[in-house]
C-alpha atoms as a PDB file:
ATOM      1  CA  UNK A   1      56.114   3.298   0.020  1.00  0.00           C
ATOM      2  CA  UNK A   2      54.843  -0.230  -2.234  1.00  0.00           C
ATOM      3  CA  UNK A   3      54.931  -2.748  -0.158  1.00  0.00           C
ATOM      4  CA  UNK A   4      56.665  -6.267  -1.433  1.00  0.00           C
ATOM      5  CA  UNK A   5      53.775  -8.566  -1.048  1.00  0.00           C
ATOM      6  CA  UNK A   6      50.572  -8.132  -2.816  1.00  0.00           C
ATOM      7  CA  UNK A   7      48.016  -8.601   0.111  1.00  0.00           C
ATOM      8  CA  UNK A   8      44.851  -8.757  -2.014  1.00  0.00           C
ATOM      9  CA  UNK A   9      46.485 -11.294  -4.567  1.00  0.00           C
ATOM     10  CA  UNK A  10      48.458 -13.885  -2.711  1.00  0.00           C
ATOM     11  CA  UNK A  11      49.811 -17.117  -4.496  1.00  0.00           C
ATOM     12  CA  UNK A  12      48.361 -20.801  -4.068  1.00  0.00           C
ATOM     13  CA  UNK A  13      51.519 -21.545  -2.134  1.00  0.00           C
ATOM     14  CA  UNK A  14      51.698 -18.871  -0.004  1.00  0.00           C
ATOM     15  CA  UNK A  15      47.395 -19.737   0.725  1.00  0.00           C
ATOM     16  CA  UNK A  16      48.340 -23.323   1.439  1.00  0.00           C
ATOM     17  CA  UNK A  17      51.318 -22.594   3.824  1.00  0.00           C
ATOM     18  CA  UNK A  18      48.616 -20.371   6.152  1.00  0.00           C
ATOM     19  CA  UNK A  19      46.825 -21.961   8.868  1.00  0.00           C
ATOM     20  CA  UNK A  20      43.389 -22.613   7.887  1.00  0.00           C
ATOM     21  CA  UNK A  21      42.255 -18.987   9.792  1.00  0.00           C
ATOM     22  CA  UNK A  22      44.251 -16.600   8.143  1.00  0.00           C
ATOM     23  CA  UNK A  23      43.837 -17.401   4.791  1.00  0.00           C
ATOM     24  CA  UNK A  24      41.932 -14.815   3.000  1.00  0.00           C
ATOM     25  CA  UNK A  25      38.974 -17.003   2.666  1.00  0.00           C
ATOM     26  CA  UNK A  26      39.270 -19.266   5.537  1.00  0.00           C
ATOM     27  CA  UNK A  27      38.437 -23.141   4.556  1.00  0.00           C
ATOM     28  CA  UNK A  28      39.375 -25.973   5.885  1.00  0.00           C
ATOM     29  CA  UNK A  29      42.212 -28.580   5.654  1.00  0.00           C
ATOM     30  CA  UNK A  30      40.048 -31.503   5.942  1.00  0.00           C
ATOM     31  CA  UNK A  31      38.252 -33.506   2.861  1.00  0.00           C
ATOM     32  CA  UNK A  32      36.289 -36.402   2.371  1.00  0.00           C
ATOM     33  CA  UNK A  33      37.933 -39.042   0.054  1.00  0.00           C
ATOM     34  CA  UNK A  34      37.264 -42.289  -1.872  1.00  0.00           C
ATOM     35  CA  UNK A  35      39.585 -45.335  -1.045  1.00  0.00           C
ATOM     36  CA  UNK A  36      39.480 -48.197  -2.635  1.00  0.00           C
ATOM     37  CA  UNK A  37      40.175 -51.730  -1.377  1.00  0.00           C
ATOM     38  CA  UNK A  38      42.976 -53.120  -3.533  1.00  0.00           C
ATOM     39  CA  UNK A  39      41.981 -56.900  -2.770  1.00  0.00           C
ATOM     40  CA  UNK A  40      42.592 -59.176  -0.980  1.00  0.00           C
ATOM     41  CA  UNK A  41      46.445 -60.668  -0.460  1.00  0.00           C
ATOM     42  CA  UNK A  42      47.073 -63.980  -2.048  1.00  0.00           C
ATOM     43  CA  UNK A  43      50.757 -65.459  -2.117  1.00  0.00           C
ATOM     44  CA  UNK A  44      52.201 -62.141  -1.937  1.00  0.00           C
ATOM     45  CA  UNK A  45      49.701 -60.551  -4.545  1.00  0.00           C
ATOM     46  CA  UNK A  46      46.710 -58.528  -4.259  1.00  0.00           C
ATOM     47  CA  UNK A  47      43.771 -60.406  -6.441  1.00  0.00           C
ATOM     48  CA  UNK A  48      41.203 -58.599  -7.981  1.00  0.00           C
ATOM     49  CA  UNK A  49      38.892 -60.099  -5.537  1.00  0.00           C
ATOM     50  CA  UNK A  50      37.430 -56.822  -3.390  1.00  0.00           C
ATOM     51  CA  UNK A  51      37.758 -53.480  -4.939  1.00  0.00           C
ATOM     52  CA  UNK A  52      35.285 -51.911  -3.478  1.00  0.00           C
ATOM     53  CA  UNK A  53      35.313 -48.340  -2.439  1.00  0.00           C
ATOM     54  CA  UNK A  54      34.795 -46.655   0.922  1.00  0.00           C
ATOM     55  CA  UNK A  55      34.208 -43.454   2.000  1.00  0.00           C
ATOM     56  CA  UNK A  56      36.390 -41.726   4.613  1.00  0.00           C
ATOM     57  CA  UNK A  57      37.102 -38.937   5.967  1.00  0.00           C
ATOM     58  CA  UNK A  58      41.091 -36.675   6.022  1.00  0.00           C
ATOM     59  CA  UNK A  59      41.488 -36.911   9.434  1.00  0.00           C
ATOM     60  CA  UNK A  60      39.586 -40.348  10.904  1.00  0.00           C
ATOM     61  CA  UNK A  61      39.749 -41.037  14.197  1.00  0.00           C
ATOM     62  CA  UNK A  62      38.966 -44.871  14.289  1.00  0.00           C
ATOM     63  CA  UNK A  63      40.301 -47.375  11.877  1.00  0.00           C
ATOM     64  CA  UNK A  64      38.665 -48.144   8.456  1.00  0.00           C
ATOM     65  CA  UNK A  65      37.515 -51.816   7.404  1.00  0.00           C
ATOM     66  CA  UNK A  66      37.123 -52.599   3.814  1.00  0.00           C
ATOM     67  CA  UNK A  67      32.965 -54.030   4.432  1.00  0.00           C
ATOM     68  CA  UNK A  68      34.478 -56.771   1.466  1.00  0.00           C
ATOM     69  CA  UNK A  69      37.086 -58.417   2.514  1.00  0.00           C
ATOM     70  CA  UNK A  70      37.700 -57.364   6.589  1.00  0.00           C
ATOM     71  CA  UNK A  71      40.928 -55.505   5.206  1.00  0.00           C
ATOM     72  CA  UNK A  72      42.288 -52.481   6.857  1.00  0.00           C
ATOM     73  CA  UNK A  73      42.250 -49.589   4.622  1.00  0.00           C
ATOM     74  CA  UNK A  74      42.963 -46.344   7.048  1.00  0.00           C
ATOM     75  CA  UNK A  75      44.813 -46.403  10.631  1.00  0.00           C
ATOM     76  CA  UNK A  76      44.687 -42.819  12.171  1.00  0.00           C
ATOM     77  CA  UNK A  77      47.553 -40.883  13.513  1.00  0.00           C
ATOM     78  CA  UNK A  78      47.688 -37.398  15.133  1.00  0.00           C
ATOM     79  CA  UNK A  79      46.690 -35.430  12.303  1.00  0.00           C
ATOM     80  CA  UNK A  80      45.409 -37.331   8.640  1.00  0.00           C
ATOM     81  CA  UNK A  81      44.862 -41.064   8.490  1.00  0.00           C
ATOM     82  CA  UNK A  82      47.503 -43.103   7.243  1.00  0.00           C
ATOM     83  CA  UNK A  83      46.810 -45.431   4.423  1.00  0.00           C
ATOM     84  CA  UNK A  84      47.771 -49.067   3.911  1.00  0.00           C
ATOM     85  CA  UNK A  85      49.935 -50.347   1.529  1.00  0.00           C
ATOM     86  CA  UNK A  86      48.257 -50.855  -1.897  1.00  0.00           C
ATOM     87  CA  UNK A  87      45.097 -48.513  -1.425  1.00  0.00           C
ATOM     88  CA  UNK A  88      44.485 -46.094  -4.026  1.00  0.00           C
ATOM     89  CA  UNK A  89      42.021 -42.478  -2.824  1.00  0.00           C
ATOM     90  CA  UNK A  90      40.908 -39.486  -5.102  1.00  0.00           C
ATOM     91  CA  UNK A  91      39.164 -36.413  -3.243  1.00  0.00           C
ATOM     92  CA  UNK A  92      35.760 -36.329  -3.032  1.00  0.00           C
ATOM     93  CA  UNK A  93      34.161 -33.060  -4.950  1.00  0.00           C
ATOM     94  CA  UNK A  94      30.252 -31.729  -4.415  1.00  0.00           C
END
C-alpha cells in the first residue's frame, strides 16, 4: 500500500511549516541579520544623515540603538523583533 506523502522527499513548504525538531534535518528558526539605520527624521523625512548598519539578532530580547544617530531600530516582542518604520535588513549568510 504507497503511501500519499513522500517521507524522504518533503517540499520547502511542508519543511518550513514543521517545528524546528521534526524537520528532517533539524535547524533553527533564528538568524542573524543586517539592519540598517535609515537616518535620521527631519521635517517628516528621513535624511541621508546615519545609514549605518547594525547587527542583530531574529529574536532580540532588548531594544536596538542605531550607535549613529540614538535611533531605535528593533523593539522585541514575544517571538522576532519588530522593526521600526523605515529600516531596511537582509539575512546574514557564513
Amino acid at each position: 500500500m504507497p503511501l500519499a506523502v513522500d517521507l524522504l522527499h518533503p517540499s520547502l513548504r511542508e519543511e518550513k511549516r514543521k517545528c524546528k525538531l521534526k524537520r528532517l534535518v533539524p535547524s533553527p528558526n533564528s538568524f542573524f541579520m543586517d539592519v540598517k539605520c535609515p537616518g535620521r527624521l527631519v521635517f517628516g523625512f528621513y535624511s541621508a544623515g546615519c545609514l549605518k548598519i547594525q547587527i542583530v539578532f531574529s529574536h532580540a530580547q532588548t531594544p536596538v540603538v542605531c550607535p549613529g544617530c540614538d535611533r531605535v531600530l528593533c523593539q522585541p516582542t514575544g517571538g522576532r523583533t519588530r522593526l521600526a518604520n523605515g529600516c531596511s535588513y537582509r539575512k546574514k549568510t557564513r
